[in-house]
PDB file of N, CA and C in Angstrom:
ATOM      1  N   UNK A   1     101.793 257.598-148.138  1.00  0.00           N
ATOM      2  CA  UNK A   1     101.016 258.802-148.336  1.00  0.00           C
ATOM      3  C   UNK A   1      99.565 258.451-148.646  1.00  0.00           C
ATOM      4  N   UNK A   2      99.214 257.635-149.534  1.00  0.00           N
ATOM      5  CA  UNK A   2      98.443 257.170-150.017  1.00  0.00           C
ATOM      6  C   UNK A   2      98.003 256.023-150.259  1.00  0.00           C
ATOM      7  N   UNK A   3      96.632 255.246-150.165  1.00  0.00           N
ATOM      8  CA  UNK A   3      96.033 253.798-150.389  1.00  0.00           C
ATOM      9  C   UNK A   3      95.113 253.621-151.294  1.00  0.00           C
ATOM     10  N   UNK A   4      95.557 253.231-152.485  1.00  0.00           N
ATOM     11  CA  UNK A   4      94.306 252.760-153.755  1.00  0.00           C
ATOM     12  C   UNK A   4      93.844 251.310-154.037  1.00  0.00           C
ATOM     13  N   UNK A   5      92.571 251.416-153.518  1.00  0.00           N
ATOM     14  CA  UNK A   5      92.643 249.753-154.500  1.00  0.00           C
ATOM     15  C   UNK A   5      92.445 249.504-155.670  1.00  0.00           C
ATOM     16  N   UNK A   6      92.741 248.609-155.713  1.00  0.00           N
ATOM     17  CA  UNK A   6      93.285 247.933-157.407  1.00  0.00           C
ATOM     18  C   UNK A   6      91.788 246.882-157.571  1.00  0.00           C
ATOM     19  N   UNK A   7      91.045 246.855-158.597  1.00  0.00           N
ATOM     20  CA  UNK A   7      89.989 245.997-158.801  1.00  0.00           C
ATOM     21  C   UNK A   7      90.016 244.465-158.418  1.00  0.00           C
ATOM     22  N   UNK A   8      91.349 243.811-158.551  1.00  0.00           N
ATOM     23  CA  UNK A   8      91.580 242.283-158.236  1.00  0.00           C
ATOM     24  C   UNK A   8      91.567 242.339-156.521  1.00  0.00           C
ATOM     25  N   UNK A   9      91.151 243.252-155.874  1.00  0.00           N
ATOM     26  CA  UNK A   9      91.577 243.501-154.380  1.00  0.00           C
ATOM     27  C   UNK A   9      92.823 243.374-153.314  1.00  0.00           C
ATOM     28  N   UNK A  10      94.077 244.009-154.410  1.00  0.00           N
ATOM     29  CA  UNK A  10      94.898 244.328-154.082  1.00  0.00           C
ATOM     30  C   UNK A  10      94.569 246.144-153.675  1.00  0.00           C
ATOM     31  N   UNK A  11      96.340 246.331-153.256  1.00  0.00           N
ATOM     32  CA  UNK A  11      95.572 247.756-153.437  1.00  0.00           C
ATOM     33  C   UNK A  11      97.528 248.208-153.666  1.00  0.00           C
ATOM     34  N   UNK A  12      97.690 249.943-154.043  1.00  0.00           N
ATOM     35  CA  UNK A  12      98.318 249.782-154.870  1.00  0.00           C
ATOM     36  C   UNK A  12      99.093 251.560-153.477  1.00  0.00           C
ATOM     37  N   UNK A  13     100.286 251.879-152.768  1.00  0.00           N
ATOM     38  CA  UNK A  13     100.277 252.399-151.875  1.00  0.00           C
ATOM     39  C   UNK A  13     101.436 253.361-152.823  1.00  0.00           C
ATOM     40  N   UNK A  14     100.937 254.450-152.619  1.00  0.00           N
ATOM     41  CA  UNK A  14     101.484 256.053-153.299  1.00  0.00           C
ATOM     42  C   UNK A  14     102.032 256.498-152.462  1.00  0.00           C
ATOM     43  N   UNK A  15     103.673 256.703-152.452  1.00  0.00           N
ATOM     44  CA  UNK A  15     104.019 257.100-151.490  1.00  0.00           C
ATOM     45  C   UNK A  15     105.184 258.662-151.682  1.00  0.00           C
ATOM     46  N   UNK A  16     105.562 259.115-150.606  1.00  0.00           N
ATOM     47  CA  UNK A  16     105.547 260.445-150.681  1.00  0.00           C
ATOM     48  C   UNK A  16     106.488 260.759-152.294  1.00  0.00           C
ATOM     49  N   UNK A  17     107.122 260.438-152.331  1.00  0.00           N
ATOM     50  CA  UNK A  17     108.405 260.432-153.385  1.00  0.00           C
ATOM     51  C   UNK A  17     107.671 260.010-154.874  1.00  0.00           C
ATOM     52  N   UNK A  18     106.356 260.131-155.157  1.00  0.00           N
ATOM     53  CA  UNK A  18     105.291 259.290-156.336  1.00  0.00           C
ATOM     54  C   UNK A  18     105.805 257.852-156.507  1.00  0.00           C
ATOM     55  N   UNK A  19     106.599 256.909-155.935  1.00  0.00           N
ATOM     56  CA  UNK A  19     106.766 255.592-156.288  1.00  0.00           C
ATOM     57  C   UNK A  19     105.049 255.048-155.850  1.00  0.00           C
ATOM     58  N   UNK A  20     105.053 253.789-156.826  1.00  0.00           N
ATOM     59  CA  UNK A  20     103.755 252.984-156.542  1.00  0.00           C
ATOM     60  C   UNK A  20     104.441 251.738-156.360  1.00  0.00           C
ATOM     61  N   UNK A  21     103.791 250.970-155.191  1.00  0.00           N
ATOM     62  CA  UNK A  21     103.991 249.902-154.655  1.00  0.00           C
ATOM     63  C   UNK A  21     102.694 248.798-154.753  1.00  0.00           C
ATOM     64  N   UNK A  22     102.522 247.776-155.396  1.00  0.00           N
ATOM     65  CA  UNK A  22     101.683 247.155-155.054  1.00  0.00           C
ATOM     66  C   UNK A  22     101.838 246.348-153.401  1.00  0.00           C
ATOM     67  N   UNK A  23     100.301 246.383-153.394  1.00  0.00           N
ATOM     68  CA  UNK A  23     100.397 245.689-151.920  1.00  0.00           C
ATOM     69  C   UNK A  23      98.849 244.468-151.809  1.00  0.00           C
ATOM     70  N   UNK A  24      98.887 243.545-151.435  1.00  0.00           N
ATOM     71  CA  UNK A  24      98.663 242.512-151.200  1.00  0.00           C
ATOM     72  C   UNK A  24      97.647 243.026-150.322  1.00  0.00           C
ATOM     73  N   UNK A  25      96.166 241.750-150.141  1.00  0.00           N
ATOM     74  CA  UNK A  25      95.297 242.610-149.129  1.00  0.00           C
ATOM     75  C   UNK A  25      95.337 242.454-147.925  1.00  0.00           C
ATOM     76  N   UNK A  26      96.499 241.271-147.598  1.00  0.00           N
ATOM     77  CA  UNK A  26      96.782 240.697-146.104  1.00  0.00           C
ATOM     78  C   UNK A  26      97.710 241.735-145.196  1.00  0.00           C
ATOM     79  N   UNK A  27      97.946 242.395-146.134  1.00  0.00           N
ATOM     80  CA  UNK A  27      98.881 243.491-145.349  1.00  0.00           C
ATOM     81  C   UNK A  27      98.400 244.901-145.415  1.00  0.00           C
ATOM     82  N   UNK A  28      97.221 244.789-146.430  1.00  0.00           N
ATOM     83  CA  UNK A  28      96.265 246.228-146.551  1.00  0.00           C
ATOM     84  C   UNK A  28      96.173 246.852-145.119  1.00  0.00           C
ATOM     85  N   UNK A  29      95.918 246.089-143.778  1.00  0.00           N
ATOM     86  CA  UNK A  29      95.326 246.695-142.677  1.00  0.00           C
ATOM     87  C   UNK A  29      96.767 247.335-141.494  1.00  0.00           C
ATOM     88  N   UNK A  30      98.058 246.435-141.721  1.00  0.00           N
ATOM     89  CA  UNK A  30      99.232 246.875-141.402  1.00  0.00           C
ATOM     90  C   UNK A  30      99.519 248.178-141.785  1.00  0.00           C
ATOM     91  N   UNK A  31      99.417 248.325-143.303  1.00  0.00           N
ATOM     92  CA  UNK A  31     100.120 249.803-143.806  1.00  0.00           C
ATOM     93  C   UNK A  31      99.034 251.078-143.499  1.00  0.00           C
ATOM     94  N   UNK A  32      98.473 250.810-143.603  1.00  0.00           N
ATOM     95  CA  UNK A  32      97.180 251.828-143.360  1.00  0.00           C
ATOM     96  C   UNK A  32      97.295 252.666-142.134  1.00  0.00           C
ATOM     97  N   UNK A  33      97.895 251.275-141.432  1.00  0.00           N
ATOM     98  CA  UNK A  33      97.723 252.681-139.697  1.00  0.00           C
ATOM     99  C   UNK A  33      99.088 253.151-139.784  1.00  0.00           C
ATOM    100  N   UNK A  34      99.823 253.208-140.740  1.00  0.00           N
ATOM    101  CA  UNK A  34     100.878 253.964-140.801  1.00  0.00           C
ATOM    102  C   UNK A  34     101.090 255.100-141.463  1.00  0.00           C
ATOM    103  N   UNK A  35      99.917 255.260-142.260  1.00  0.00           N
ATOM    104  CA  UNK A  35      99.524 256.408-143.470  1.00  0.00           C
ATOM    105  C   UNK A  35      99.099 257.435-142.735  1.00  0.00           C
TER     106      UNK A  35
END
């Protein structure tokens, strides 16, 4: 649903159900085109 980054440049993915997932920045550009 959602993509936040996190200050260490992770970023942190909100998804429909409110779970938070951290996510790594190597995969930041994978999940994104799925949002």
């Amino acid at each position: 649903k959602e993509l936040h980054p996190h200050s260490n440049g992770e970023y942190f993915v909100i998804l429909e159900n409110g779970s938070e997932l951290k996510l790594s920045r190597s995969y930041k550009d994978v999940v994104a085109r799925f949002l």
